[in-house]
PDB file of N, CA and C in Angstrom:
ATOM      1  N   UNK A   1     -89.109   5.722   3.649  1.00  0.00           N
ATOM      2  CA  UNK A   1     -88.942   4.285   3.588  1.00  0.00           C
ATOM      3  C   UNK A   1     -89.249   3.789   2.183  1.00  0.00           C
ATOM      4  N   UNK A   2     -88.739   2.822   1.942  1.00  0.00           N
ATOM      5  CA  UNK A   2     -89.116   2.293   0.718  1.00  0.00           C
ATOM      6  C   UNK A   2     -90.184   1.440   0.606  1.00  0.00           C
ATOM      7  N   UNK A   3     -91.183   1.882  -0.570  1.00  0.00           N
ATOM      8  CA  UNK A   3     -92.225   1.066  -0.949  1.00  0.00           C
ATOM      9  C   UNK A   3     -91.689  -0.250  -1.585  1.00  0.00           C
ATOM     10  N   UNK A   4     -90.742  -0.080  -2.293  1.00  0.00           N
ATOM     11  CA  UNK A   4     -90.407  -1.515  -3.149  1.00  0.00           C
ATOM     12  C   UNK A   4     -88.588  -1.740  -3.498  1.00  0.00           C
ATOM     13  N   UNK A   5     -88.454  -2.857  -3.579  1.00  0.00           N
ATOM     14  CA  UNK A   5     -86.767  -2.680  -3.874  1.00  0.00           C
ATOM     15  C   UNK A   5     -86.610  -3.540  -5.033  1.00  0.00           C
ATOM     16  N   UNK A   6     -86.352  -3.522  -6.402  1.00  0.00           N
ATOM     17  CA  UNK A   6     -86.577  -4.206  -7.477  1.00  0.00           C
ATOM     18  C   UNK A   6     -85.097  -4.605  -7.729  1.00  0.00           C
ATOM     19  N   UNK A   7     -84.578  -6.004  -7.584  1.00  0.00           N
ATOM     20  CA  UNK A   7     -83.459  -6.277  -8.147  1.00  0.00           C
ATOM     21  C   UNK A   7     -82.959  -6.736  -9.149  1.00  0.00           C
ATOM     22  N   UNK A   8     -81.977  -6.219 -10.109  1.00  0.00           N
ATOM     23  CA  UNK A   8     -81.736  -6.560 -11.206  1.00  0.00           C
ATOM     24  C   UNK A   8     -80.449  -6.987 -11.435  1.00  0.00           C
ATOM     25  N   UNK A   9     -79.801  -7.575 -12.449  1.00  0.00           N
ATOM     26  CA  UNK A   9     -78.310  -7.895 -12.329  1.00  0.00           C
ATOM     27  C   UNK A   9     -77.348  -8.723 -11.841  1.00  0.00           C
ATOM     28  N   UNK A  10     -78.634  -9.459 -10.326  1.00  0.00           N
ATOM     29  CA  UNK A  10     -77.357 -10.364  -9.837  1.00  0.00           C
ATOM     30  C   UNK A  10     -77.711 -11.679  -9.937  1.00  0.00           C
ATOM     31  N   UNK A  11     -78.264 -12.012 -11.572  1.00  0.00           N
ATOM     32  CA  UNK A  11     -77.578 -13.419 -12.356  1.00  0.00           C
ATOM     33  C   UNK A  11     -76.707 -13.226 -13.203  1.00  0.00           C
ATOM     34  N   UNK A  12     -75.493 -13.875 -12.692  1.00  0.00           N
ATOM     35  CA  UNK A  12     -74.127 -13.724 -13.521  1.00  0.00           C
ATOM     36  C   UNK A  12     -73.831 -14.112 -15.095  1.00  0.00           C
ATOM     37  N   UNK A  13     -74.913 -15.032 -14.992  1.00  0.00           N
ATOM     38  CA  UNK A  13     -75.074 -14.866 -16.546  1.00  0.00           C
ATOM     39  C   UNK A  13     -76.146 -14.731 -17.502  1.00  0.00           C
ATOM     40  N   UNK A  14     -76.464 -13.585 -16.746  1.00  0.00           N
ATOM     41  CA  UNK A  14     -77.824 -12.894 -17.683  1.00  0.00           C
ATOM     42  C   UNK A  14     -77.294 -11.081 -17.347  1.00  0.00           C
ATOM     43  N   UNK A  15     -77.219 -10.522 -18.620  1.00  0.00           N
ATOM     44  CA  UNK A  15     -77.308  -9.016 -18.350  1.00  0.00           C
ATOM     45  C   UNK A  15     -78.522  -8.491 -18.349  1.00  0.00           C
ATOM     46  N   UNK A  16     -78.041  -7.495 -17.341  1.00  0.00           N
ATOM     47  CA  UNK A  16     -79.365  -6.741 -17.226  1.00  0.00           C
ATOM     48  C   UNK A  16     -79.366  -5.200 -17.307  1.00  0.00           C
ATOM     49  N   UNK A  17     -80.339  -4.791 -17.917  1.00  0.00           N
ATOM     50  CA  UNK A  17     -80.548  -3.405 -18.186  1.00  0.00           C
ATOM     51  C   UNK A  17     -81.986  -3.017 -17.966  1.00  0.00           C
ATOM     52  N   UNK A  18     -83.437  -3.557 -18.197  1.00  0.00           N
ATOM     53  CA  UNK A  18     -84.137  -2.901 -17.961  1.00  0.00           C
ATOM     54  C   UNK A  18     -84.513  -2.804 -16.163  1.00  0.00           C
ATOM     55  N   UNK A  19     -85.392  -1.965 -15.683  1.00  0.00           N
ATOM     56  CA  UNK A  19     -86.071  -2.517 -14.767  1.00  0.00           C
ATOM     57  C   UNK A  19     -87.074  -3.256 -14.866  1.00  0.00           C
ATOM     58  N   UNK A  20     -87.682  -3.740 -16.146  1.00  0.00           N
ATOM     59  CA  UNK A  20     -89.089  -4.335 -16.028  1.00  0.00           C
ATOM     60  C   UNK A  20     -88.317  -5.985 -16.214  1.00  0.00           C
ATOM     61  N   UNK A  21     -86.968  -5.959 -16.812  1.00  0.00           N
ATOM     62  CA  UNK A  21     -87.323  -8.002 -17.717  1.00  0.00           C
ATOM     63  C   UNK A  21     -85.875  -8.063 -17.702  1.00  0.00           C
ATOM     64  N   UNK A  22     -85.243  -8.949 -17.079  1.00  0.00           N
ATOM     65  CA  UNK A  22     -83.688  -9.532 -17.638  1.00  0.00           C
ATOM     66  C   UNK A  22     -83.634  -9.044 -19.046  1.00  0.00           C
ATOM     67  N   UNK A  23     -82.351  -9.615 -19.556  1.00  0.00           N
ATOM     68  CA  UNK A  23     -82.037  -9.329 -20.880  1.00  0.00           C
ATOM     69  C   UNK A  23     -82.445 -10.482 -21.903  1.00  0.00           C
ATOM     70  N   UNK A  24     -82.660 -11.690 -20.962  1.00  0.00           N
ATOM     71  CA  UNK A  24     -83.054 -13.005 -21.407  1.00  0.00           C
ATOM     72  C   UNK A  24     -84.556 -13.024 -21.736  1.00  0.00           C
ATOM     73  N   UNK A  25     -85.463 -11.723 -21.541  1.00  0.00           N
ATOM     74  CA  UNK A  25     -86.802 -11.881 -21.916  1.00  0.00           C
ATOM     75  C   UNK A  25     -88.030 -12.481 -21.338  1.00  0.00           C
ATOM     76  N   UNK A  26     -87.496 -13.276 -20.328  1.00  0.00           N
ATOM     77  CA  UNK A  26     -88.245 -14.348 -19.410  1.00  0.00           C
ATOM     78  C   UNK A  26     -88.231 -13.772 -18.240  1.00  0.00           C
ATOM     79  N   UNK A  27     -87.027 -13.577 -17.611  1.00  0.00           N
ATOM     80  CA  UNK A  27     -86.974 -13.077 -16.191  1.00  0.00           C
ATOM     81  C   UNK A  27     -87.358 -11.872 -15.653  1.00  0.00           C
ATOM     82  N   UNK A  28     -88.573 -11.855 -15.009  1.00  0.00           N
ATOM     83  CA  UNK A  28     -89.155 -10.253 -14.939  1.00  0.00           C
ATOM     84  C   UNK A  28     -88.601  -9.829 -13.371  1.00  0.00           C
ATOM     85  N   UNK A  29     -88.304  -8.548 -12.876  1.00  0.00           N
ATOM     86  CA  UNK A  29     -88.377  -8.282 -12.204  1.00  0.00           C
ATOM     87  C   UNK A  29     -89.310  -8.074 -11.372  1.00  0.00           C
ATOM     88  N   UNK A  30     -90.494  -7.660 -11.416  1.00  0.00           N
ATOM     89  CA  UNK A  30     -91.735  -7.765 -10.787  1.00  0.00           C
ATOM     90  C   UNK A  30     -92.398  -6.391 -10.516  1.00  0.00           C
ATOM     91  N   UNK A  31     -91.427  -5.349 -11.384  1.00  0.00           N
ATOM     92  CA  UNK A  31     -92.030  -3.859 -11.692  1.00  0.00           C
ATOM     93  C   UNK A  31     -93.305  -3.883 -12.043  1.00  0.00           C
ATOM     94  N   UNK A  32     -93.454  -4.471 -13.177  1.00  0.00           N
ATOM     95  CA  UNK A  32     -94.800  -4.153 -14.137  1.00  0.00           C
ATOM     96  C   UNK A  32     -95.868  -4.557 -13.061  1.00  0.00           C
ATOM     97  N   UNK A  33     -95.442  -5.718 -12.336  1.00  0.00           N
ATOM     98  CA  UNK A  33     -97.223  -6.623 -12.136  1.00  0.00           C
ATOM     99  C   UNK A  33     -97.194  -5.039 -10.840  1.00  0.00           C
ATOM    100  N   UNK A  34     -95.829  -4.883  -9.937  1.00  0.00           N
ATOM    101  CA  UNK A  34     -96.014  -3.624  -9.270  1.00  0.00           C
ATOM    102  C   UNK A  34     -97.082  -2.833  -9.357  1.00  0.00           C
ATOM    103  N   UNK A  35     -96.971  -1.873 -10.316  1.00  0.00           N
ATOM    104  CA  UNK A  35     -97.274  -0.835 -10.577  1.00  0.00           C
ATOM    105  C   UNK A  35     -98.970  -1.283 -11.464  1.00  0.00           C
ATOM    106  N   UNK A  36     -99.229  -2.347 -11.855  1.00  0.00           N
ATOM    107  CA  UNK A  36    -100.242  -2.744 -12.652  1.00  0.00           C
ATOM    108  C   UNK A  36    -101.272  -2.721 -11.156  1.00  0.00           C
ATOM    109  N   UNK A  37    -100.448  -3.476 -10.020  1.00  0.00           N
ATOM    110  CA  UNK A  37    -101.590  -3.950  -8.471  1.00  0.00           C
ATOM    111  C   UNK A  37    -102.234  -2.198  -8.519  1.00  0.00           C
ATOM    112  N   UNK A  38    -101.639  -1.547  -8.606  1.00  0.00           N
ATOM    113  CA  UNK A  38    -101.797   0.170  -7.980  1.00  0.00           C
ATOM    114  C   UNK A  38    -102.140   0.360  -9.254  1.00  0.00           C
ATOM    115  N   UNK A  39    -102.270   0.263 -10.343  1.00  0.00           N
ATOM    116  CA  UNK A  39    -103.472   0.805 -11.314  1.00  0.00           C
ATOM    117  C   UNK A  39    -102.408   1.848 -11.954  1.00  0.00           C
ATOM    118  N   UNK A  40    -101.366   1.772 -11.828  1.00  0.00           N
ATOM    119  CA  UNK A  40    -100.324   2.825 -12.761  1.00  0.00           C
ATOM    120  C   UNK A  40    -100.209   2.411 -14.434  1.00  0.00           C
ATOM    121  N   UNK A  41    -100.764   3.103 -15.159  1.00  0.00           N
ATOM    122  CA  UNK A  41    -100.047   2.875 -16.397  1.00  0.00           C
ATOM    123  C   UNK A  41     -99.289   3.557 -17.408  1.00  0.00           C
ATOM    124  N   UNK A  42     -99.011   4.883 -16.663  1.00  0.00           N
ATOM    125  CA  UNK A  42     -98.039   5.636 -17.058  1.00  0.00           C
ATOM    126  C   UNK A  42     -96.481   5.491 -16.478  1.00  0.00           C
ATOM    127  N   UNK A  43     -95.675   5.767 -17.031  1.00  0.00           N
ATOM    128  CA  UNK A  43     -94.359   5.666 -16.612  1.00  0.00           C
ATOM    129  C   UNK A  43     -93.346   6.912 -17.118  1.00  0.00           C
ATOM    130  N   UNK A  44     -92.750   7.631 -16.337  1.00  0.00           N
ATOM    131  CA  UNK A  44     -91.248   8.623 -16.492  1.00  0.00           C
ATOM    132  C   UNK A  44     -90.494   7.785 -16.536  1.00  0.00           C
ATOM    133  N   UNK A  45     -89.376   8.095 -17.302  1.00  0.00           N
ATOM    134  CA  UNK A  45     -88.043   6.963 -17.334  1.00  0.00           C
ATOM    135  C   UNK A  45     -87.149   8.174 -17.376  1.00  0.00           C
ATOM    136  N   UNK A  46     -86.077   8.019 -16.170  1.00  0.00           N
ATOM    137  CA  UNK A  46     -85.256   8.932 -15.936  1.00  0.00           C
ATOM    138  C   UNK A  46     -83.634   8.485 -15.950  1.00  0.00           C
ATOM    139  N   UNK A  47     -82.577   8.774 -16.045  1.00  0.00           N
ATOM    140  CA  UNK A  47     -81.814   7.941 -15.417  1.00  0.00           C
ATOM    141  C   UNK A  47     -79.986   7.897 -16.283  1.00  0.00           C
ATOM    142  N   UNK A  48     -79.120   7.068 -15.652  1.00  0.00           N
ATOM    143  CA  UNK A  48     -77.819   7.202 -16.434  1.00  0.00           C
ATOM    144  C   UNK A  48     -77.899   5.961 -17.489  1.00  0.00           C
ATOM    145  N   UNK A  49     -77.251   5.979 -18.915  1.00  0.00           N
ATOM    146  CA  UNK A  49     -77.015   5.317 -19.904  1.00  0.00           C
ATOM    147  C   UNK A  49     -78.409   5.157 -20.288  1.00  0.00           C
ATOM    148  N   UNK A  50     -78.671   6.204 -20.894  1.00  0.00           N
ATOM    149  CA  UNK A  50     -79.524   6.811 -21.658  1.00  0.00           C
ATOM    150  C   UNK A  50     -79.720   4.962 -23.140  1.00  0.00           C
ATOM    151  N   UNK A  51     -78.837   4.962 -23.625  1.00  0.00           N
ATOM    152  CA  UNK A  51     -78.442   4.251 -24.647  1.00  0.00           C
ATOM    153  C   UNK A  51     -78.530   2.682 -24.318  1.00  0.00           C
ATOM    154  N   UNK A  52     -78.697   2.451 -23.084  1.00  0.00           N
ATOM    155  CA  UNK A  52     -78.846   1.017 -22.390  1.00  0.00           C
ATOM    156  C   UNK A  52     -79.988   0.829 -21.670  1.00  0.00           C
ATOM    157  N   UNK A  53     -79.491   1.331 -20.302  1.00  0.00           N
ATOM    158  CA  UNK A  53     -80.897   1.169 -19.223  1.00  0.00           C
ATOM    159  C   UNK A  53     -82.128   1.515 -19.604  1.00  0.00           C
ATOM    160  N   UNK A  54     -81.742   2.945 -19.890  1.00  0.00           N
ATOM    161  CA  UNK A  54     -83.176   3.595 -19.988  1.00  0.00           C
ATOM    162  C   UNK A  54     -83.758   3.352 -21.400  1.00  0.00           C
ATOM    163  N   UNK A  55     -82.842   2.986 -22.469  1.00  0.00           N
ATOM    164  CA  UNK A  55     -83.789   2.793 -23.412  1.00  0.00           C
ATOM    165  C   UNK A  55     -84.229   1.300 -23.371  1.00  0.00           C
ATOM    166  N   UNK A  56     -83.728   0.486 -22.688  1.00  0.00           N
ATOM    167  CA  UNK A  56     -84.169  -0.867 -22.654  1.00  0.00           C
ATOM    168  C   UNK A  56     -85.253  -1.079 -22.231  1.00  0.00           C
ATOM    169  N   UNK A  57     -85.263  -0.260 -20.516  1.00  0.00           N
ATOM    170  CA  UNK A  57     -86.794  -0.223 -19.080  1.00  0.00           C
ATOM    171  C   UNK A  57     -87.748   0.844 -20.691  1.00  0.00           C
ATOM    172  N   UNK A  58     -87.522   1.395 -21.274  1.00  0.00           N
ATOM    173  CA  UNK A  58     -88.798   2.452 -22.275  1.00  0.00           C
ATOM    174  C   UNK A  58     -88.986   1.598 -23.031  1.00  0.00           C
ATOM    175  N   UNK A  59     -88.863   0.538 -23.840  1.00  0.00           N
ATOM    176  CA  UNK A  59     -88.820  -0.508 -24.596  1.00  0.00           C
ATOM    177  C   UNK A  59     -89.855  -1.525 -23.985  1.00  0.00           C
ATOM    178  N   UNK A  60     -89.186  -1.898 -22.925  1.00  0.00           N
ATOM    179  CA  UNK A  60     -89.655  -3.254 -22.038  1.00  0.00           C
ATOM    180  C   UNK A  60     -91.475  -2.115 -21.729  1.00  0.00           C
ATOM    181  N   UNK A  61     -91.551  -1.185 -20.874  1.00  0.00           N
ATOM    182  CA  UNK A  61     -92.719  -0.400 -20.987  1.00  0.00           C
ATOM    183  C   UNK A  61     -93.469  -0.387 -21.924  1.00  0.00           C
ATOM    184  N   UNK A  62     -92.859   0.067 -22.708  1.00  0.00           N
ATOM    185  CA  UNK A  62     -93.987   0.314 -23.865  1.00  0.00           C
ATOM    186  C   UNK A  62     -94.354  -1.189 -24.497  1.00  0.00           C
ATOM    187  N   UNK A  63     -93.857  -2.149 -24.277  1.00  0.00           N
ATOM    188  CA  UNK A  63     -94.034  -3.456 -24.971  1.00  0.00           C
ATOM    189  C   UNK A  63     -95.134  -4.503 -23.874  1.00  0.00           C
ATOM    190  N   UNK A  64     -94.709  -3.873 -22.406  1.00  0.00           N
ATOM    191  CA  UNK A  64     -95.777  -4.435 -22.003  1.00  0.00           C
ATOM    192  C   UNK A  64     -97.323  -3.494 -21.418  1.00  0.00           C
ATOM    193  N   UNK A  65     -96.944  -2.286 -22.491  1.00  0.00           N
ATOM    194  CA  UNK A  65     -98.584  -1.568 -22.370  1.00  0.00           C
ATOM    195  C   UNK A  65     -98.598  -0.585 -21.434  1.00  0.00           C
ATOM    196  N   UNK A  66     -97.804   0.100 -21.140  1.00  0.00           N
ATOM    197  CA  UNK A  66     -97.643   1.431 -20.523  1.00  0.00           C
ATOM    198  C   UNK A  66     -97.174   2.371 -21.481  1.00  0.00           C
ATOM    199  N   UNK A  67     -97.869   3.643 -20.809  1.00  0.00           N
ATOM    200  CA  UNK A  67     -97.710   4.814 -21.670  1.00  0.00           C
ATOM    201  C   UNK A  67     -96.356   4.672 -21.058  1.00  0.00           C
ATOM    202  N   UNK A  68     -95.461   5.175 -22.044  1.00  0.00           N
ATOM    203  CA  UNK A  68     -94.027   5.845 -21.656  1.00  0.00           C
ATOM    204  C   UNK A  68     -93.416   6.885 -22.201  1.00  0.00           C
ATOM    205  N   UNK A  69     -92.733   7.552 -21.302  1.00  0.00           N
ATOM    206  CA  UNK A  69     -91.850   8.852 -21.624  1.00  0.00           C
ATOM    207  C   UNK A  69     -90.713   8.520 -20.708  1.00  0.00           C
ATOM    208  N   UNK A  70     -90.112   9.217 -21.732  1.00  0.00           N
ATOM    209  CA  UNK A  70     -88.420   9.339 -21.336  1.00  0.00           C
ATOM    210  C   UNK A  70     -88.079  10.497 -20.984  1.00  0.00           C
ATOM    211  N   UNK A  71     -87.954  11.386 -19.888  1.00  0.00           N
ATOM    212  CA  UNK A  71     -87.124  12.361 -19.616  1.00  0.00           C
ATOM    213  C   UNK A  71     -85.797  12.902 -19.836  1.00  0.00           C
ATOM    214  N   UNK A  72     -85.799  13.350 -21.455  1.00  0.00           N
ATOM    215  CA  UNK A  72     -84.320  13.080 -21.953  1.00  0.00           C
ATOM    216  C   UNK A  72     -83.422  14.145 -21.145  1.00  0.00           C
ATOM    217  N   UNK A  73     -83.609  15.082 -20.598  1.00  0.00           N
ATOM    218  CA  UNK A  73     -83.063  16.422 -20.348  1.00  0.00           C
ATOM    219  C   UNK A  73     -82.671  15.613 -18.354  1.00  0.00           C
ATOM    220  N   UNK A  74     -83.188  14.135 -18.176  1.00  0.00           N
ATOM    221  CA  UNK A  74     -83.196  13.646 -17.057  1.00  0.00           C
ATOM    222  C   UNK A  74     -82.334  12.371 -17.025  1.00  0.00           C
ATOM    223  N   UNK A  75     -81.807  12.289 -18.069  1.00  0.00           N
ATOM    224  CA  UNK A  75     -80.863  11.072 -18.784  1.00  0.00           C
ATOM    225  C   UNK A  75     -79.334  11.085 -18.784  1.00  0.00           C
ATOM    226  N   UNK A  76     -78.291  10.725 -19.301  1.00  0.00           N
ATOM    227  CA  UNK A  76     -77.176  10.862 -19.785  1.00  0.00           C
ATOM    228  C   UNK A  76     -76.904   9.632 -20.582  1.00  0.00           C
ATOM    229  N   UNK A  77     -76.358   9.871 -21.533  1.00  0.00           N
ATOM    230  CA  UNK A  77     -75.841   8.401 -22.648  1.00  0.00           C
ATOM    231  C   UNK A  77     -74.532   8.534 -22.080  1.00  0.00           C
ATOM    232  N   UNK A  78     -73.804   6.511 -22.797  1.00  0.00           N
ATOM    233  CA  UNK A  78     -72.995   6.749 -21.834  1.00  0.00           C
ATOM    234  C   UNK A  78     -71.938   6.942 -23.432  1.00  0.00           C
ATOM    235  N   UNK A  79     -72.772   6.444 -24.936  1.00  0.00           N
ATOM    236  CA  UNK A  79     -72.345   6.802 -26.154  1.00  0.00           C
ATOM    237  C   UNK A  79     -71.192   6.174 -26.122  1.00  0.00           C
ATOM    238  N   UNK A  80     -71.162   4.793 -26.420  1.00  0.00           N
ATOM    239  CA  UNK A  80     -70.193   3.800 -26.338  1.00  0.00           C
ATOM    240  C   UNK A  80     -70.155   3.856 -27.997  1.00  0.00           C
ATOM    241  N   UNK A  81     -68.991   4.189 -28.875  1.00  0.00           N
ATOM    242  CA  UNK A  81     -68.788   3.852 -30.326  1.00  0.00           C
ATOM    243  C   UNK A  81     -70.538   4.095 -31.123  1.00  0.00           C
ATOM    244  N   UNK A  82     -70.959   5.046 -30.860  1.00  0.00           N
ATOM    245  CA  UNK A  82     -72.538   5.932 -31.681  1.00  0.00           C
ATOM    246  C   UNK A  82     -73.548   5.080 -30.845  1.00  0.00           C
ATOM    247  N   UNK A  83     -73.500   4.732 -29.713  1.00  0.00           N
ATOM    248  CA  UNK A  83     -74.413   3.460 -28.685  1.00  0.00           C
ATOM    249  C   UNK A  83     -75.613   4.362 -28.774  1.00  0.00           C
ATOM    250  N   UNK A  84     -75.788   5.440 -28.677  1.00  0.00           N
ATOM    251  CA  UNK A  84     -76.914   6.584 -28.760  1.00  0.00           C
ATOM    252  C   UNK A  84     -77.863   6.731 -29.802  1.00  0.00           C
ATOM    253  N   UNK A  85     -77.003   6.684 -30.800  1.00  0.00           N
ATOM    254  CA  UNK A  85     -77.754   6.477 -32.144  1.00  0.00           C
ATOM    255  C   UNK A  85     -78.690   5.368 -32.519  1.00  0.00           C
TER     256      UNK A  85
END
């Protein structure tokens, strides 16, 4: 069963990529305070578009004070025109 269901994406005009914060900076999903109630402050970041999602949710992490790692070998870019780089 699921402990939590975090939704992202469905304001039409806000993109979204991390799991922790809209793209607008304001709008949090409610990951962080999540994982903060349970005393987590480490984070794996796994996942597709290496170059978007996941570097956005490792960004948004590390900015609001979690250790983070990226599981690159657990990733894929999706390398839109050098998006990777």
């Amino acid at each position: 069963t699921a402990q939590l269901i975090i939704r992202k994406g469905f304001h039409s005009h806000i993109d979204s990529y991390s799991a922790f914060m809209e793209a607008d900076h304001k709008t949090t999903t409610g990951l962080a305070g999540y994982l903060r109630e349970r005393q987590i402050d480490t984070v794996y970041i796994v996942g597709i578009a290496t170059d978007f999602c996941v570097a956005w949710t490792a960004m948004d992490a590390a900015r609001l004070g979690f250790k983070t790692f990226v599981i690159s070998d657990a990733t894929k870019a999706i390398d839109l025109h050098g998006s990777l780089q």
